[in-house]
C-alpha atoms as a PDB file:
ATOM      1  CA  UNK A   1     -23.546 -34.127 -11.177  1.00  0.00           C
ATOM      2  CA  UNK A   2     -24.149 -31.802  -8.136  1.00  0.00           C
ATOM      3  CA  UNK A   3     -27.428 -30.821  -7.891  1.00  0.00           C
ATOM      4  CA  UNK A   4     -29.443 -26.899  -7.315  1.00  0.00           C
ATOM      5  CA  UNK A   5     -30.868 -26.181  -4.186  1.00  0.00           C
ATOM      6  CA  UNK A   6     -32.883 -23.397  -4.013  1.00  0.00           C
ATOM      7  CA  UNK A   7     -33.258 -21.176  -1.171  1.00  0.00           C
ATOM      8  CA  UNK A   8     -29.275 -21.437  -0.313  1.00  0.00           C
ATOM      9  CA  UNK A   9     -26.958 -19.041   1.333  1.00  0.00           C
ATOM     10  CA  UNK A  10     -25.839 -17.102  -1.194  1.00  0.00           C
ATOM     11  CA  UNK A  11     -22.657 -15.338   0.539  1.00  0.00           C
ATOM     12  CA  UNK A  12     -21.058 -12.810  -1.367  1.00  0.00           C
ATOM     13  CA  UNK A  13     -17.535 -14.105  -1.541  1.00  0.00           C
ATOM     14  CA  UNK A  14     -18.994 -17.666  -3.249  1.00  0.00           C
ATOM     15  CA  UNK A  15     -21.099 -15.486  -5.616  1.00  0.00           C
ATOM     16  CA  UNK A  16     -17.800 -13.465  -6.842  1.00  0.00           C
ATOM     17  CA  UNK A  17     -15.848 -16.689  -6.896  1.00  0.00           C
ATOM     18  CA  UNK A  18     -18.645 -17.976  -9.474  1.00  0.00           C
ATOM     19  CA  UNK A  19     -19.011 -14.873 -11.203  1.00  0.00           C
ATOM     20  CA  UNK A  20     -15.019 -14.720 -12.017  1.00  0.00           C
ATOM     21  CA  UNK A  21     -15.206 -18.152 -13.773  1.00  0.00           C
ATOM     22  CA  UNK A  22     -16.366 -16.434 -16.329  1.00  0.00           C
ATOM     23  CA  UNK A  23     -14.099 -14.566 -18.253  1.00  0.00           C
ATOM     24  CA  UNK A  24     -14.820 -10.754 -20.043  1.00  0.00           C
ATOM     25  CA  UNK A  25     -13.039  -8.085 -21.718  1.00  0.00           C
ATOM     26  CA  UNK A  26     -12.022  -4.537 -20.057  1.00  0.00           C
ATOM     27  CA  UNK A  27     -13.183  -0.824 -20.998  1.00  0.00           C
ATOM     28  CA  UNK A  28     -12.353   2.204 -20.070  1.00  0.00           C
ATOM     29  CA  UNK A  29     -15.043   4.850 -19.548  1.00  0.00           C
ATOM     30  CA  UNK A  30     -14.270   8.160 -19.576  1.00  0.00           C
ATOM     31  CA  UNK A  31     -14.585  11.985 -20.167  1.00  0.00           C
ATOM     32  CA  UNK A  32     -13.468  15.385 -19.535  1.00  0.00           C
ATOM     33  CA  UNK A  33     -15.198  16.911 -16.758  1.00  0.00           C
ATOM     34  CA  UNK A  34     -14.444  20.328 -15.533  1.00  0.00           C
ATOM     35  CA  UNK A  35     -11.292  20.804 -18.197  1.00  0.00           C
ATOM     36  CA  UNK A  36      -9.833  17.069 -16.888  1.00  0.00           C
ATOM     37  CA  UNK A  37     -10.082  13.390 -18.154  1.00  0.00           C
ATOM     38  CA  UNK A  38     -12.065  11.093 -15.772  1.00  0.00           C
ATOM     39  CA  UNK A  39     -12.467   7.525 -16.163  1.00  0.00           C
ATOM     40  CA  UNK A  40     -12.324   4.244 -14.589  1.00  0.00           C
ATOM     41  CA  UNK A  41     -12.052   0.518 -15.812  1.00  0.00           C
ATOM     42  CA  UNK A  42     -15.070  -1.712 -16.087  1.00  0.00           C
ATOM     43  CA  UNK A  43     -14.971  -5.445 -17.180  1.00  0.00           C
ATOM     44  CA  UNK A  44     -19.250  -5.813 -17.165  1.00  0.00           C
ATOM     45  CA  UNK A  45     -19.352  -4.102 -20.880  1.00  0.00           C
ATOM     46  CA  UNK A  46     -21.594  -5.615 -23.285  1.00  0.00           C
ATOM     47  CA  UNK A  47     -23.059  -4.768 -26.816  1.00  0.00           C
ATOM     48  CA  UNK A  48     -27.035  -4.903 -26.376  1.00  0.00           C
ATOM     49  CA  UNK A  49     -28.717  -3.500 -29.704  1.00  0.00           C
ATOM     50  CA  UNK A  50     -28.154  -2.840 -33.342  1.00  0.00           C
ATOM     51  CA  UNK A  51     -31.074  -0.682 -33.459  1.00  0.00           C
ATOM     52  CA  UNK A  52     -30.387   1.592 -31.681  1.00  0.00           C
ATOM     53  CA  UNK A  53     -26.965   0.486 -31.513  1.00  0.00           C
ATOM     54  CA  UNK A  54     -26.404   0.017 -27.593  1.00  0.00           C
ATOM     55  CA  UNK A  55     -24.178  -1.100 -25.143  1.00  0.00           C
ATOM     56  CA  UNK A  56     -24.298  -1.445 -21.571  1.00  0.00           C
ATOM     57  CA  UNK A  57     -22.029  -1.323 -18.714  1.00  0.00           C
ATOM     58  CA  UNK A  58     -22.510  -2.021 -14.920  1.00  0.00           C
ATOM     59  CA  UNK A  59     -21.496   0.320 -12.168  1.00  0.00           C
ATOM     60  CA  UNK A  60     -20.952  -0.101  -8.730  1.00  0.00           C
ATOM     61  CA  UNK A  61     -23.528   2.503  -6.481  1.00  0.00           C
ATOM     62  CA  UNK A  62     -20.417   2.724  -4.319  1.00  0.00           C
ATOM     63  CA  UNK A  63     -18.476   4.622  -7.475  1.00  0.00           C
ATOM     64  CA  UNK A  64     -17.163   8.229  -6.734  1.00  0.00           C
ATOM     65  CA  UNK A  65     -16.493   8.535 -10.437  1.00  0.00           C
ATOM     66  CA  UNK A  66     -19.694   7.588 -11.906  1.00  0.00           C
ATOM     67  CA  UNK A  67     -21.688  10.432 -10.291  1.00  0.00           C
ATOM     68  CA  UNK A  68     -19.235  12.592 -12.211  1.00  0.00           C
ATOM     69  CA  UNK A  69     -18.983  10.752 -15.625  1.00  0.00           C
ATOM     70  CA  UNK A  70     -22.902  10.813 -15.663  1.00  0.00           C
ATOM     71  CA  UNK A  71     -22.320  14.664 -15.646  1.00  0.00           C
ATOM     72  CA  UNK A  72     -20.523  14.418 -19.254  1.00  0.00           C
ATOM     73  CA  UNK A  73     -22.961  15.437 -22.242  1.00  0.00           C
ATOM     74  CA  UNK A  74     -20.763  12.516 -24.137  1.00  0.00           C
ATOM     75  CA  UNK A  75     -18.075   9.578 -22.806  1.00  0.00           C
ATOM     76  CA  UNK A  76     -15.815   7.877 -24.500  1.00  0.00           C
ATOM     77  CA  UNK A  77     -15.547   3.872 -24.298  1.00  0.00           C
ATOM     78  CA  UNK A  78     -12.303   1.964 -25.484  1.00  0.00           C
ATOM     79  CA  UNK A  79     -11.732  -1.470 -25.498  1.00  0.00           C
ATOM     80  CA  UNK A  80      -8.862  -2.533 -23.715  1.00  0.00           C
ATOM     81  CA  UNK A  81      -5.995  -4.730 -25.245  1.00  0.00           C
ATOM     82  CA  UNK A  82      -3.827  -6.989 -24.028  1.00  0.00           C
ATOM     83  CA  UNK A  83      -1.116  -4.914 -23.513  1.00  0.00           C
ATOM     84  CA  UNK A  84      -3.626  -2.528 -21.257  1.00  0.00           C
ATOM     85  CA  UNK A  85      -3.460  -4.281 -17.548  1.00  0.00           C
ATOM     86  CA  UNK A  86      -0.930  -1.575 -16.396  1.00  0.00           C
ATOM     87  CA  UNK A  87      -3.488   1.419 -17.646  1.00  0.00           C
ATOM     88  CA  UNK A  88      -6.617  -0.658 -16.082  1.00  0.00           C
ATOM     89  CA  UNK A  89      -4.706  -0.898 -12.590  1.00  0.00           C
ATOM     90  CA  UNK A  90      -4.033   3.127 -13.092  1.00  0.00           C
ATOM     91  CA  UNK A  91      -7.875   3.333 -13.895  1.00  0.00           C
ATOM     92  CA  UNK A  92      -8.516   2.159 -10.316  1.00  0.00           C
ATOM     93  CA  UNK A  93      -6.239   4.242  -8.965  1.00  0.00           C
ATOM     94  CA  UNK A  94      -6.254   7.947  -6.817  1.00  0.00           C
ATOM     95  CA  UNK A  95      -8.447   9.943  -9.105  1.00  0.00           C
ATOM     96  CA  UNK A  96      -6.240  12.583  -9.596  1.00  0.00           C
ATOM     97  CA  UNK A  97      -3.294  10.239 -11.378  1.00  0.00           C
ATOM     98  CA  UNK A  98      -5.439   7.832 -13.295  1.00  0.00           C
ATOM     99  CA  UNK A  99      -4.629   9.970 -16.498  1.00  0.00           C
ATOM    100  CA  UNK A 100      -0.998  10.836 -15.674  1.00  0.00           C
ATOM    101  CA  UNK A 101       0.857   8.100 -18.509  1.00  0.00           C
ATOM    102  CA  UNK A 102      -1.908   7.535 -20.610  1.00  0.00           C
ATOM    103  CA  UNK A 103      -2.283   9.114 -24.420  1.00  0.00           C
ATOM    104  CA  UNK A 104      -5.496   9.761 -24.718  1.00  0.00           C
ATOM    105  CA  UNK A 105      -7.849  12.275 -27.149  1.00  0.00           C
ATOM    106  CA  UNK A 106     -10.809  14.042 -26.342  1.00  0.00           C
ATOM    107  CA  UNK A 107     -13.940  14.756 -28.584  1.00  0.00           C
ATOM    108  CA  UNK A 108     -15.077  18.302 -28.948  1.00  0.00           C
ATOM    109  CA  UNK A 109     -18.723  17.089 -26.477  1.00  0.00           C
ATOM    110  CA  UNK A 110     -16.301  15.800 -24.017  1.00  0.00           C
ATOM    111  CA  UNK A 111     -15.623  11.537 -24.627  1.00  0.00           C
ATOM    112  CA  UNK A 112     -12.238  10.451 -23.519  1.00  0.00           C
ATOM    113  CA  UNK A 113     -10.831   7.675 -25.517  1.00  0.00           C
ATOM    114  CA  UNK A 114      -7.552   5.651 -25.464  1.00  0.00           C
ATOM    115  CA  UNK A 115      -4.767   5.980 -28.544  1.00  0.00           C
ATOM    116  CA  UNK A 116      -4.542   2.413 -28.708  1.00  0.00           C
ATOM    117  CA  UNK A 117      -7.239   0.851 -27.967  1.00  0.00           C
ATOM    118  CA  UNK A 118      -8.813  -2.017 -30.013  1.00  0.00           C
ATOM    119  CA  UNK A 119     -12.491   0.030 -30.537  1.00  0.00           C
ATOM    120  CA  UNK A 120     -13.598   3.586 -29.136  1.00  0.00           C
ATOM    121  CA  UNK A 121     -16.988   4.519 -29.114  1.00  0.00           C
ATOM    122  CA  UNK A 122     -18.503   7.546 -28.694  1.00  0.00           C
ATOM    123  CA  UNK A 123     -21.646   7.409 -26.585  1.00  0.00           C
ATOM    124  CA  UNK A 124     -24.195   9.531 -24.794  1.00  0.00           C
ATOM    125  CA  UNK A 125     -26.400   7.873 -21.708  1.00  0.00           C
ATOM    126  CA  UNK A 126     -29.655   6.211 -23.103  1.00  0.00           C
ATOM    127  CA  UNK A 127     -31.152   5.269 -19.917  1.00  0.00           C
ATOM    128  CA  UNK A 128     -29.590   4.062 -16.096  1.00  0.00           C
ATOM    129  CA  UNK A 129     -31.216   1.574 -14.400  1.00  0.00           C
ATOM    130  CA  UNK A 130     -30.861   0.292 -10.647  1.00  0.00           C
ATOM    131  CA  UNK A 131     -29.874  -3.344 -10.172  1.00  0.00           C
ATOM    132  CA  UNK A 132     -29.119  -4.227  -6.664  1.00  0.00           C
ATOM    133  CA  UNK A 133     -25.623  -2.892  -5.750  1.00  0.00           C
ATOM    134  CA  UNK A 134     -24.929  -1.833  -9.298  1.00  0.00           C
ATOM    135  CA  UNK A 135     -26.547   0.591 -11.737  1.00  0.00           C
ATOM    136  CA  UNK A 136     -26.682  -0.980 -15.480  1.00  0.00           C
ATOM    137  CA  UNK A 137     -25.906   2.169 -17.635  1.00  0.00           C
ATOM    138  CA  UNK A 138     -27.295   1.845 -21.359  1.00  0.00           C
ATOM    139  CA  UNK A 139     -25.273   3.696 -23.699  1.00  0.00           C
ATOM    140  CA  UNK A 140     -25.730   4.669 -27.064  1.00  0.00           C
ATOM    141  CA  UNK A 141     -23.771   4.780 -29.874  1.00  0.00           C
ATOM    142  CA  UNK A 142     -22.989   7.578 -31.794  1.00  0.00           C
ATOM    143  CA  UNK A 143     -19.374   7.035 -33.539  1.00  0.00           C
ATOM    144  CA  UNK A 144     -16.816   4.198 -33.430  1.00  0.00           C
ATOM    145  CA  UNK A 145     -13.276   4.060 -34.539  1.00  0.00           C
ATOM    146  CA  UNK A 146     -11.427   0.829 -34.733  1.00  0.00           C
ATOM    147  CA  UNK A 147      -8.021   0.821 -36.275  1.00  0.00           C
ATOM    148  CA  UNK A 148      -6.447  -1.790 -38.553  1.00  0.00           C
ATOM    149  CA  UNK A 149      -3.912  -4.574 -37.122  1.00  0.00           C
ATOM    150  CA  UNK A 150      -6.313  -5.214 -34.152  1.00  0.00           C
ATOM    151  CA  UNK A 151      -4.777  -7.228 -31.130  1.00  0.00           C
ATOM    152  CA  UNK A 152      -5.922  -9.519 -28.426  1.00  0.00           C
ATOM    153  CA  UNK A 153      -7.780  -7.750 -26.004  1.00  0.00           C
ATOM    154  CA  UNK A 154      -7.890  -7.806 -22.040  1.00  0.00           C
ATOM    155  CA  UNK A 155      -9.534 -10.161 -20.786  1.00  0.00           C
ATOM    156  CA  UNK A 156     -10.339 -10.193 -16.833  1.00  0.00           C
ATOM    157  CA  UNK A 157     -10.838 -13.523 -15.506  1.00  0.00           C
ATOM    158  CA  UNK A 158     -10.717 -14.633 -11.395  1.00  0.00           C
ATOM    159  CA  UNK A 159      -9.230 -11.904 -10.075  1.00  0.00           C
ATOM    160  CA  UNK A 160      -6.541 -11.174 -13.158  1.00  0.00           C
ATOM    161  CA  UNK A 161      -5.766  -9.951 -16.107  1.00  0.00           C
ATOM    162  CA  UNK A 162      -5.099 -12.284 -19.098  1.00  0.00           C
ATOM    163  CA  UNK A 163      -5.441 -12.474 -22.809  1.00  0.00           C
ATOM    164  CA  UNK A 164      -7.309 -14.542 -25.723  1.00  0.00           C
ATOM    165  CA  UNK A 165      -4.627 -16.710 -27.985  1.00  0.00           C
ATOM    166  CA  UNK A 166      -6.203 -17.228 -31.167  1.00  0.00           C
END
């Protein structure tokens, strides 16, 4: 067994190495903002709390689209399925095409959620708080829709896109 040592040299492209050994699903997070869907892919969503229900998600400061999803008096989460790692990539993409081949339905406050996605949630920002080089946003909960015949969802795991096998 390899042993801990404290104190080491923690360089950032060992850390993301470790971090991607663990595997976790995909979201999008989205909204309309200014008449147009916004939205971006994030695979550090969580549930947190039953009461209230809450779930979290971590954002890079870096992001250009968080500043303007944050704007959104709602936003829309869907879990990502398997079938899904073409939409994530387009998620990532230029801003302005992200939306361009992807059905999608808005609420009348404003959350963007996929057709076909596994679960949607509708959610308004409960609180934002700074970690490091990422800003943990706590959402809350205020619908959900998951349809019937569920599939496997996306799972992102070092560096790609996969899927559970039950």
């Amino acid at each position: 067994m390899t042993s801990l040592t404290t104190n080491q040299d923690l360089d950032p492209r060992l850390l993301r190495d470790a971090f991607g050994t663990f595997p976790s699903g995909v979201v999008a997070l989205a909204a309309e903002i200014d008449g147009r869907p916004v939205g971006l892919a994030a695979s550090s969503f969580t549930s947190v709390s039953l009461d209230p229900p809450l779930v979290s998600v971590s954002l890079a400061t870096t992001s250009k689209t968080w500043p303007d999803l944050r704007r959104s008096s709602h936003l829309g989460v869907t879990v990502l399925a398997e079938h899904h790692a073409e939409v994530c990539r387009a998620l990532a993409g230029p801003v302005e095409h992200r939306f361009d081949e992807i059905a999608y339905s808005t609420t009348p406050e404003g959350a963007v959620t996929l057709d076909d996605g596994l679960a949607s949630f509708d959610c308004t920002i409960y609180r934002e708080v700074e970690a490091g080089d990422h800003v943990l946003a706590l959402l809350r909960l205020h619908a959900l829709h998951q349809p019937e015949g569920l599939g496997s969802p996306l799972v992102f795991h070092r560096s790609g896109f996969g899927a559970l096998r039950r």
